[in-house]
Protein backbone atom coordinates (compact mmCIF):
# COMPACT_ATOMS: atom_id res chain seq x y z
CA UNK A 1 -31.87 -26.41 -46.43
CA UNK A 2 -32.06 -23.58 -44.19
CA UNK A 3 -29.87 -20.27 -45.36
CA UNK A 4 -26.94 -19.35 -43.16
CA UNK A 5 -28.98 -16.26 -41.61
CA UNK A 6 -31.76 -18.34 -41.14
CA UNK A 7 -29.24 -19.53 -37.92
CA UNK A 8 -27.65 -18.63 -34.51
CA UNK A 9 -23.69 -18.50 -34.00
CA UNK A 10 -21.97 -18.15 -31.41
CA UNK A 11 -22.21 -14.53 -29.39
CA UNK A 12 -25.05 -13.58 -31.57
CA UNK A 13 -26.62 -10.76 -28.94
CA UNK A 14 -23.93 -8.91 -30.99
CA UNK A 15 -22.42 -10.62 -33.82
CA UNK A 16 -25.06 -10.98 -36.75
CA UNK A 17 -22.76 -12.75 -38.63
CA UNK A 18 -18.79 -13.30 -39.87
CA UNK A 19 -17.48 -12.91 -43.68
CA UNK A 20 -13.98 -13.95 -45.29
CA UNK A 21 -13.16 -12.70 -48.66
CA UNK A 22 -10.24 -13.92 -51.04
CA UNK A 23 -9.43 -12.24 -53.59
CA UNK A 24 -7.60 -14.25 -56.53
CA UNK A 25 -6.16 -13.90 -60.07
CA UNK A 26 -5.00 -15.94 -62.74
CA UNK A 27 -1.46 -15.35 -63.86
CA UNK A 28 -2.00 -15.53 -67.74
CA UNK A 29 -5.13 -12.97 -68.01
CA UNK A 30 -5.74 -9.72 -67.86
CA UNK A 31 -7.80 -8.22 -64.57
CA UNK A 32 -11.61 -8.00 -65.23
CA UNK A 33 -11.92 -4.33 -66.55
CA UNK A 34 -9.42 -5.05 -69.38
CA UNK A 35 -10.90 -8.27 -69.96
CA UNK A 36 -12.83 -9.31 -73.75
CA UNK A 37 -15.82 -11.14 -73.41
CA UNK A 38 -14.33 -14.59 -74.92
CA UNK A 39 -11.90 -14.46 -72.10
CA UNK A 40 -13.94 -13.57 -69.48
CA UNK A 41 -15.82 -17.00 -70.57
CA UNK A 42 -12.64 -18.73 -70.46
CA UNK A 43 -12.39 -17.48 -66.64
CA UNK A 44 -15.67 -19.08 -65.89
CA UNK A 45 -14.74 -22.10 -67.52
CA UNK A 46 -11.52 -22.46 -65.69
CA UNK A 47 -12.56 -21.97 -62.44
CA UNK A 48 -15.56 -24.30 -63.12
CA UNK A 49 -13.66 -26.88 -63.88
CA UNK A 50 -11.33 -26.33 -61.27
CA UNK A 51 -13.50 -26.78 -58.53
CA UNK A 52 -16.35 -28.99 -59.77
CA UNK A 53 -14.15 -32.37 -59.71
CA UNK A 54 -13.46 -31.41 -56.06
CA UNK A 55 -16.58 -29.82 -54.65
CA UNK A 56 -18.71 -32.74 -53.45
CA UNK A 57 -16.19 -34.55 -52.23
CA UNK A 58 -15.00 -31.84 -49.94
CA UNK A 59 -18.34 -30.61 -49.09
CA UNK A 60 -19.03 -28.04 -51.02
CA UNK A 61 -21.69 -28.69 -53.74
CA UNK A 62 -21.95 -25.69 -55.73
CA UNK A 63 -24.19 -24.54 -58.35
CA UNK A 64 -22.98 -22.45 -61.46
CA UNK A 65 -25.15 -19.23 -62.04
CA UNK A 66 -24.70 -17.25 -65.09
CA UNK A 67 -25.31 -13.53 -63.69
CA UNK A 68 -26.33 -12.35 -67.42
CA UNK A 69 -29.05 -14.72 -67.12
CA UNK A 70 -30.30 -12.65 -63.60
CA UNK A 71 -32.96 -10.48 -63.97
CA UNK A 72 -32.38 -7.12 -61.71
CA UNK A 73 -34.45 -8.26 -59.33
CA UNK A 74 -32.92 -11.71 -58.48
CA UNK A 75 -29.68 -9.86 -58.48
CA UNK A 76 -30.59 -6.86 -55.86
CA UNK A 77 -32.59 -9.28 -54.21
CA UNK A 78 -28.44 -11.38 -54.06
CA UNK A 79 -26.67 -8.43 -52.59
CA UNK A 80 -29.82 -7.73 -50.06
CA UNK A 81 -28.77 -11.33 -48.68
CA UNK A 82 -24.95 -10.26 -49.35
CA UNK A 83 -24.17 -13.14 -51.80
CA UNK A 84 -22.71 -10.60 -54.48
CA UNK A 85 -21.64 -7.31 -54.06
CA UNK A 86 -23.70 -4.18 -55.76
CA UNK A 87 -21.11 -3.99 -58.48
CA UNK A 88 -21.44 -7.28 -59.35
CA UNK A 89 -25.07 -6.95 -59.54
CA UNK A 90 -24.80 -3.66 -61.57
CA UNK A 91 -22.52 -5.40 -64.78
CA UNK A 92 -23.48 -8.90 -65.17
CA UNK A 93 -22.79 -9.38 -68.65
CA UNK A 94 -20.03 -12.18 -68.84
CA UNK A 95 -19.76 -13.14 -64.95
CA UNK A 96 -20.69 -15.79 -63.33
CA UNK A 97 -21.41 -16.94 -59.28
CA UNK A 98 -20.81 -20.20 -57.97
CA UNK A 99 -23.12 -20.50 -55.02
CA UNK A 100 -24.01 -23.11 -52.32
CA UNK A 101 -27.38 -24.30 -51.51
CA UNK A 102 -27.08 -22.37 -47.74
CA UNK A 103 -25.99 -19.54 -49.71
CA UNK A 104 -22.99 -19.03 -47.32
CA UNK A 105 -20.60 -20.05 -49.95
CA UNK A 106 -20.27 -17.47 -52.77
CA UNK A 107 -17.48 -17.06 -55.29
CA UNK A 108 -17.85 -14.09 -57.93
CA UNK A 109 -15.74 -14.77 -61.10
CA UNK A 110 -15.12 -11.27 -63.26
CA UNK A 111 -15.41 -8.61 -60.23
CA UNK A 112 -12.97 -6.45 -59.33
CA UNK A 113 -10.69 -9.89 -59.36
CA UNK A 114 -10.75 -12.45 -61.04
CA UNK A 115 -11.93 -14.86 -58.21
CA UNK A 116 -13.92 -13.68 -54.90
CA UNK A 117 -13.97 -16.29 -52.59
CA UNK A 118 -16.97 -15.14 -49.89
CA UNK A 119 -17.74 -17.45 -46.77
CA UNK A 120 -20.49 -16.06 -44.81
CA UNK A 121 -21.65 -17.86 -40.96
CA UNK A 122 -23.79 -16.71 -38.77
CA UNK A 123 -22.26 -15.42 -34.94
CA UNK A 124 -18.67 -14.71 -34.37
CA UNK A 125 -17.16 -17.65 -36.39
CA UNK A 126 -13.82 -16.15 -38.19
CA UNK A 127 -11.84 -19.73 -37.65
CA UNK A 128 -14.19 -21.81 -39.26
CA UNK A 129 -15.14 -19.14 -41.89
CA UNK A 130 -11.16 -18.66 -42.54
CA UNK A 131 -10.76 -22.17 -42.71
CA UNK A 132 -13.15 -23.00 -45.11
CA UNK A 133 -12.07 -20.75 -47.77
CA UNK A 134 -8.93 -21.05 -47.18
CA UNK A 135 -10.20 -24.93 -48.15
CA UNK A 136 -11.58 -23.66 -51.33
CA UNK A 137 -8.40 -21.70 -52.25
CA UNK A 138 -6.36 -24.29 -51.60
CA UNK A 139 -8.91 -26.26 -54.06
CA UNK A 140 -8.47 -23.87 -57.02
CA UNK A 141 -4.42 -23.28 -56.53
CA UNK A 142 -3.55 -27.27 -57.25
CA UNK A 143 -5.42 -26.59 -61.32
CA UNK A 144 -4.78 -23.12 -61.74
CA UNK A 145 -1.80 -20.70 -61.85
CA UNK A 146 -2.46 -18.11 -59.62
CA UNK A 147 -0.89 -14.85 -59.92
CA UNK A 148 1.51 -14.52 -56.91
CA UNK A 149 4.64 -12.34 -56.07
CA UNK A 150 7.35 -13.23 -53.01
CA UNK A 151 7.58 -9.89 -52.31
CA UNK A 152 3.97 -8.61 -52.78
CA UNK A 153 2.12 -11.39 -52.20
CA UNK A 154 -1.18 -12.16 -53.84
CA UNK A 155 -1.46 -9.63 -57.08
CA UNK A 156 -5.06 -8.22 -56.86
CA UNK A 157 -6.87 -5.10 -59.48
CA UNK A 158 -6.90 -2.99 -56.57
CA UNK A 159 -3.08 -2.23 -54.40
CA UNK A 160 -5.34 -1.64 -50.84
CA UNK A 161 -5.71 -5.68 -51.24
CA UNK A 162 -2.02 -6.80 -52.22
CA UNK A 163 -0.53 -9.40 -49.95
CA UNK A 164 -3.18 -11.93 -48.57
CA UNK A 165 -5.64 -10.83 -50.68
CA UNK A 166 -7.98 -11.01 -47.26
CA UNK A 167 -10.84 -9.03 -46.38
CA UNK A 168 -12.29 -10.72 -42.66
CA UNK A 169 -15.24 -8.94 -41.15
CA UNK A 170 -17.41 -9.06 -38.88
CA UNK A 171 -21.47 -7.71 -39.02
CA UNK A 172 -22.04 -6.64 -35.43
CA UNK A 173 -25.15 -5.04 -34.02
CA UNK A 174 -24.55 -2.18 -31.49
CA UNK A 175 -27.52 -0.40 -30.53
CA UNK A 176 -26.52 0.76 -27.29
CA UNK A 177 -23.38 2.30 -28.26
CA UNK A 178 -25.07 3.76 -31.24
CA UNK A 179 -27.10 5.52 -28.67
CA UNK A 180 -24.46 7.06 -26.93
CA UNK A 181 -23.04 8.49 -30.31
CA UNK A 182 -19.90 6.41 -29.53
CA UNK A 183 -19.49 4.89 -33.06
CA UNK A 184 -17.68 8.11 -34.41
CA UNK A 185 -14.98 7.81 -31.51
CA UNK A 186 -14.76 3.40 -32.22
CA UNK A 187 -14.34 4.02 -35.91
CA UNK A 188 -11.11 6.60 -35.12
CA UNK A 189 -9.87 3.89 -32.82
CA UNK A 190 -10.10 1.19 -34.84
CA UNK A 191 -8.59 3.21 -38.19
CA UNK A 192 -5.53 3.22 -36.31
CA UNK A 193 -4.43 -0.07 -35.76
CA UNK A 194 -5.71 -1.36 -39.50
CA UNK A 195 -9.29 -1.71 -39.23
CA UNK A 196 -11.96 0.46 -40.70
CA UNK A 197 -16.12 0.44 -39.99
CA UNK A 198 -18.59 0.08 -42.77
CA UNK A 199 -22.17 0.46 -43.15
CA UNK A 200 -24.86 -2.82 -43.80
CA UNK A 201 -23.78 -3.02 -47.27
CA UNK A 202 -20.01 -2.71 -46.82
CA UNK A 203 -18.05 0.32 -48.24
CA UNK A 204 -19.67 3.36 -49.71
CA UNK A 205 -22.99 2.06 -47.86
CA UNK A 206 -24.74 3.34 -44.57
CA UNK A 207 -25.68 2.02 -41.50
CA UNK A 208 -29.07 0.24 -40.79
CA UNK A 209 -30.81 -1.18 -38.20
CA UNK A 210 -27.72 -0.36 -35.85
CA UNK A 211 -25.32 -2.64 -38.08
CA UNK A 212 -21.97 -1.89 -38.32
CA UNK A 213 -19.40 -4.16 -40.58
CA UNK A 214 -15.82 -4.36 -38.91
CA UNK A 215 -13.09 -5.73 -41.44
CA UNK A 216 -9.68 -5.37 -41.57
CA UNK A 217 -8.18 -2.86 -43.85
CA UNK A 218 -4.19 -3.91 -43.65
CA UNK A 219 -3.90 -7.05 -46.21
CA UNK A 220 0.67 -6.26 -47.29
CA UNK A 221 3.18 -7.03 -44.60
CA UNK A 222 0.75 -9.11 -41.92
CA UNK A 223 0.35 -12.96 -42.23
CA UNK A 224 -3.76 -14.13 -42.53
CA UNK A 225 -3.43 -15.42 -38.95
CA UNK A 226 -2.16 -11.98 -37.91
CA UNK A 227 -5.14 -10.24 -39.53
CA UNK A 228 -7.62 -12.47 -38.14
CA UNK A 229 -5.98 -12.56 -34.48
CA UNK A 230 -6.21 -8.88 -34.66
CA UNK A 231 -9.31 -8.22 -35.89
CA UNK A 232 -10.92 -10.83 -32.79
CA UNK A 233 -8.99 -9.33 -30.46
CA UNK A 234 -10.57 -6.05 -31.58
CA UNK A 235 -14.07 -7.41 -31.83
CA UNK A 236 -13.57 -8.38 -28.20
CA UNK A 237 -13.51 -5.23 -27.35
CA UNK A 238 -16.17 -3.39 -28.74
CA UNK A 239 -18.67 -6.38 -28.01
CA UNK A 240 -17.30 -5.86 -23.84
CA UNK A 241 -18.32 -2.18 -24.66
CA UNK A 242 -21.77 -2.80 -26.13
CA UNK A 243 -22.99 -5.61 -23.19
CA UNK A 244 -21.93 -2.94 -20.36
CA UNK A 245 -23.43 -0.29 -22.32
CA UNK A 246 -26.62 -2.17 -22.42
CA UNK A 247 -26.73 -2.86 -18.33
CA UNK A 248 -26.28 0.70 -18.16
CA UNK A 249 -29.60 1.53 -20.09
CA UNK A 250 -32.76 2.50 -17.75
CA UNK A 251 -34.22 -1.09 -17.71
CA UNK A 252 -37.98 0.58 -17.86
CA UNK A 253 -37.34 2.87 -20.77
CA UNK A 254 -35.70 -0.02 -22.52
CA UNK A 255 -38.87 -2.73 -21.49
CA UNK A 256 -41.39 0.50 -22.96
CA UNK A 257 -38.92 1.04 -26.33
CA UNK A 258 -38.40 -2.34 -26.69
CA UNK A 259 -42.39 -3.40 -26.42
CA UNK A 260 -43.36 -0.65 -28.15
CA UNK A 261 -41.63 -1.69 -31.28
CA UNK A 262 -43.09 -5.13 -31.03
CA UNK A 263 -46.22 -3.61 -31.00
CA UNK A 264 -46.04 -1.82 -33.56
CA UNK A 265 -44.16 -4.78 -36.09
CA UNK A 266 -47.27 -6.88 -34.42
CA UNK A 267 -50.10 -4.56 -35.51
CA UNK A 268 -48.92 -2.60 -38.54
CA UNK A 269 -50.70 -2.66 -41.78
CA UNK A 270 -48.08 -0.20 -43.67
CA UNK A 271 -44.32 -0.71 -42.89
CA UNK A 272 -41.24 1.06 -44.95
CA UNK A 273 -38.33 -0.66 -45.18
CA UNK A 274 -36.59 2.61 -42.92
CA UNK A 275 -39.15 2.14 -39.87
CA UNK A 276 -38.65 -1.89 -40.07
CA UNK A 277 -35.05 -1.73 -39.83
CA UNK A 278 -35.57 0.84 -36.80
CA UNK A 279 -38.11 -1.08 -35.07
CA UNK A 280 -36.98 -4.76 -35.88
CA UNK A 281 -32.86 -3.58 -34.57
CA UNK A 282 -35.10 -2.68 -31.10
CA UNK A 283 -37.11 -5.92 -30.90
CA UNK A 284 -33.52 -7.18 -31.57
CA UNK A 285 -32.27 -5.74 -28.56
CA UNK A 286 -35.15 -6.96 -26.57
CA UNK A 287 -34.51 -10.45 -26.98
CA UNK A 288 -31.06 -10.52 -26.16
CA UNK A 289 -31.84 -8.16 -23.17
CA UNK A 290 -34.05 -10.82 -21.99
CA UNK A 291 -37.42 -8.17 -22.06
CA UNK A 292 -38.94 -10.21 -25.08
CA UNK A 293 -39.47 -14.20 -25.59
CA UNK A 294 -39.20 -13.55 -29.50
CA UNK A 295 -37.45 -16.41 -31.86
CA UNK A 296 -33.85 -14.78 -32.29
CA UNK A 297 -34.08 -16.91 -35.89
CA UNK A 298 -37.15 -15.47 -36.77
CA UNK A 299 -35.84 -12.05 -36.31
CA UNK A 300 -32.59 -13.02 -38.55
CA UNK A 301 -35.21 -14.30 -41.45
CA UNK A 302 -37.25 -11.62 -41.14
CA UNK A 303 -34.18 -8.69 -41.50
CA UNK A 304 -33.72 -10.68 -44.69
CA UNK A 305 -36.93 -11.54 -45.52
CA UNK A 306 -38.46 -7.81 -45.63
CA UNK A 307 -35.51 -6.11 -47.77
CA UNK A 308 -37.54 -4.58 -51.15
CA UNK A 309 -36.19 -6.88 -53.73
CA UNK A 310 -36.52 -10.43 -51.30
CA UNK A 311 -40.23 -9.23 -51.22
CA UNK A 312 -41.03 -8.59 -54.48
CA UNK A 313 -39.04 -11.70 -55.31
CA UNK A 314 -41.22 -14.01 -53.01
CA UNK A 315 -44.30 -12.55 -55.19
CA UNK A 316 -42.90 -13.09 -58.75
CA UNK A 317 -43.94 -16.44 -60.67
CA UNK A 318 -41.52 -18.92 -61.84
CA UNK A 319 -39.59 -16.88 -65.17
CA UNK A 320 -41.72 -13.79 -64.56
CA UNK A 321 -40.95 -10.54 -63.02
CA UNK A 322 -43.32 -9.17 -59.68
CA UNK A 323 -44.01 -5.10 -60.59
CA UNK A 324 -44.52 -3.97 -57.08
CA UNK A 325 -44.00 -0.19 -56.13
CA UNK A 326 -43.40 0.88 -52.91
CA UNK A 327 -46.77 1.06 -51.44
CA UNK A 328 -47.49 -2.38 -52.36
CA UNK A 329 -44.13 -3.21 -50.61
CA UNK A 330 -45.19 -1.42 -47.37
CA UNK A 331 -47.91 -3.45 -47.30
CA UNK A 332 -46.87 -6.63 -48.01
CA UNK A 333 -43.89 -6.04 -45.57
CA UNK A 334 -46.15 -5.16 -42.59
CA UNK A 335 -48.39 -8.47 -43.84
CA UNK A 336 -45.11 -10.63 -43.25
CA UNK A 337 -44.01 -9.55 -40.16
CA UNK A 338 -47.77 -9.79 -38.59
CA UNK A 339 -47.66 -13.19 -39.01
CA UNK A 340 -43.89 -13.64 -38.02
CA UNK A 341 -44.46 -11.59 -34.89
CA UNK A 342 -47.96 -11.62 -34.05
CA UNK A 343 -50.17 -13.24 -31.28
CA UNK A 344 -47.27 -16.03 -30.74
CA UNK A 345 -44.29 -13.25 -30.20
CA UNK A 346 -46.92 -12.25 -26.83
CA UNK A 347 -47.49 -15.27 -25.63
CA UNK A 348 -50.81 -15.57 -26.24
């Protein structure tokens, strides 16, 4: 089965991808940094067996991963393809993932909350994404007691997520703005009206590859429609910004910045993770510019694909651990995309 970032959504010369997040708690048990160990397996066990009578039928097989049982690798290599967060890579001892096969269904037990219910689909997709976990939600609330307030809503670890316990974003890919400097003045705009810019990674992290995460930050006193309404409405904008910022680029400095990138993904032998971010957010650009006949999907695989723990993951042998350092990376990195974007990405 392909992986959801293997794919195309909809309005994907922008929009890399959309993610909903719920966060949930159970009424009777303490939140995850007060937790013991014995209770933090009775979490798992609950949830498991919350879900798993329900799951197939409603189209969601999921598979129950024991994070303690991760190596370091396997996890980084999780939050590279933004299945976990990089907390819940950092303590594993005690929590547990359920994950689907496409990897866009993810839901951390024993992070900051109790339950993180992640949808992740490719393009501009916040309907369906909202709908489905708001599916899975609905799954878990008919066998377990989840901690909610009239007044406050949802009770979560952190206050900044009382209410609907939502987090909706959207990864988009702006380039062209980026190249005016106009992200500093977007990211003022949005804080305004509840919404707040992030880096690849989410909070705390930077920007890559001219990626930029918008989410809402308001989750107390607005419905989840309201978020979700606002937060499109939003997204509307900046994307109508971006597209007339591109047809305002010099069309032969873009063809020669755009081509020259290609060129250089095409025929490198060393590549660092910094320069293919660079290089691959350009050949990006291209195709949805129209200047390159590239695979969009192949670009999507390979901005996964070439992250430093997918790569030294794809080496490793079954139960063993790949020691690669960085050099070795470089190379094998520039190997990959060769044969992703060689001969074939010119046409010839």
């Amino acid at each position: 089965m392909h992986k959801w970032y293997e794919q195309l959504g909809r309005q994907s010369d922008c929009v890399v991808s959309t993610r909903i997040r719920l966060a949930r708690n159970l009424r009777d048990l303490p939140f995850p940094a007060r937790m013991t160990a014995e209770q933090r397996r009775e979490l798992n066990r609950r949830v498991w067996e919350a879900i798993r009578e329900h799951m197939v039928e409603a189209g969601l097989p999921l598979t129950l991963l024991e994070m303690d049982s991760l190596s370091d690798l396997q996890a980084a290599a999780m939050v590279e393809r933004h299945c976990i967060s990089p907390e819940f890579a950092r303590e594993r001892e005690g929590r547990a993932l359920l994950l689907s096969e496409n990897e866009s269904v993810s839901i951390m037990l024993g992070e900051e909350d109790h339950i993180r219910v992640q949808v992740l689909l490719p393009g501009l997709a916040l309907d369906e994404a909202y709908a489905l976990a708001d599916g899975i939600d609905a799954l878990l609330a008919c066998k377990l007691d989840i901690a909610f307030d009239q007044k406050l809503g949802y009770l979560t670890a952190c206050p900044t997520n009382l209410g609907t316990g939502l987090r909706a974003s959207v990864m988009l890919h702006l380039p062209a703005l980026e190249s005016r400097s106009a992200m500093n003045a977007i990211t003022a705009m949005v804080s305004k009206i509840g919404l707040t810019v992030r880096g690849l990674y989410g909070e705390g992290s930077g920007s890559k590859a001219s990626l930029y995460q918008l989410s809402n930050q308001v989750t107390l006193g607005i419905s989840e429609e309201g978020a979700l309404s606002n937060l499109t409405s939003i997204t509307g904008q900046i994307l109508e910004r971006e597209r007339s910022a591109r047809k305002s680029l010099d069309r032969q400095k873009l063809a020669d910045m755009v081509w020259r990138a290609l060129g250089l993904l095409s025929s490198a032998r060393l590549l660092s993770a910094e320069e293919f971010m660079n290089l691959i957010s350009a050949v990006r650009l291209g195709v949805y510019t129209e200047h390159l006949k590239v695979d969009p999907a192949a670009v999507s695989r390979l901005m996964a694909d070439c992250q430093p723990a997918m790569l030294q993951l794809s080496q490793a042998q079954p139960g063993q651990t790949a020691s690669m350092d960085a050099g070795q990376r470089d190379r094998l990195r520039a190997a990959l995309v060769r044969r992703t974007l060689g001969p074939a990405a010119f046409g010839t």
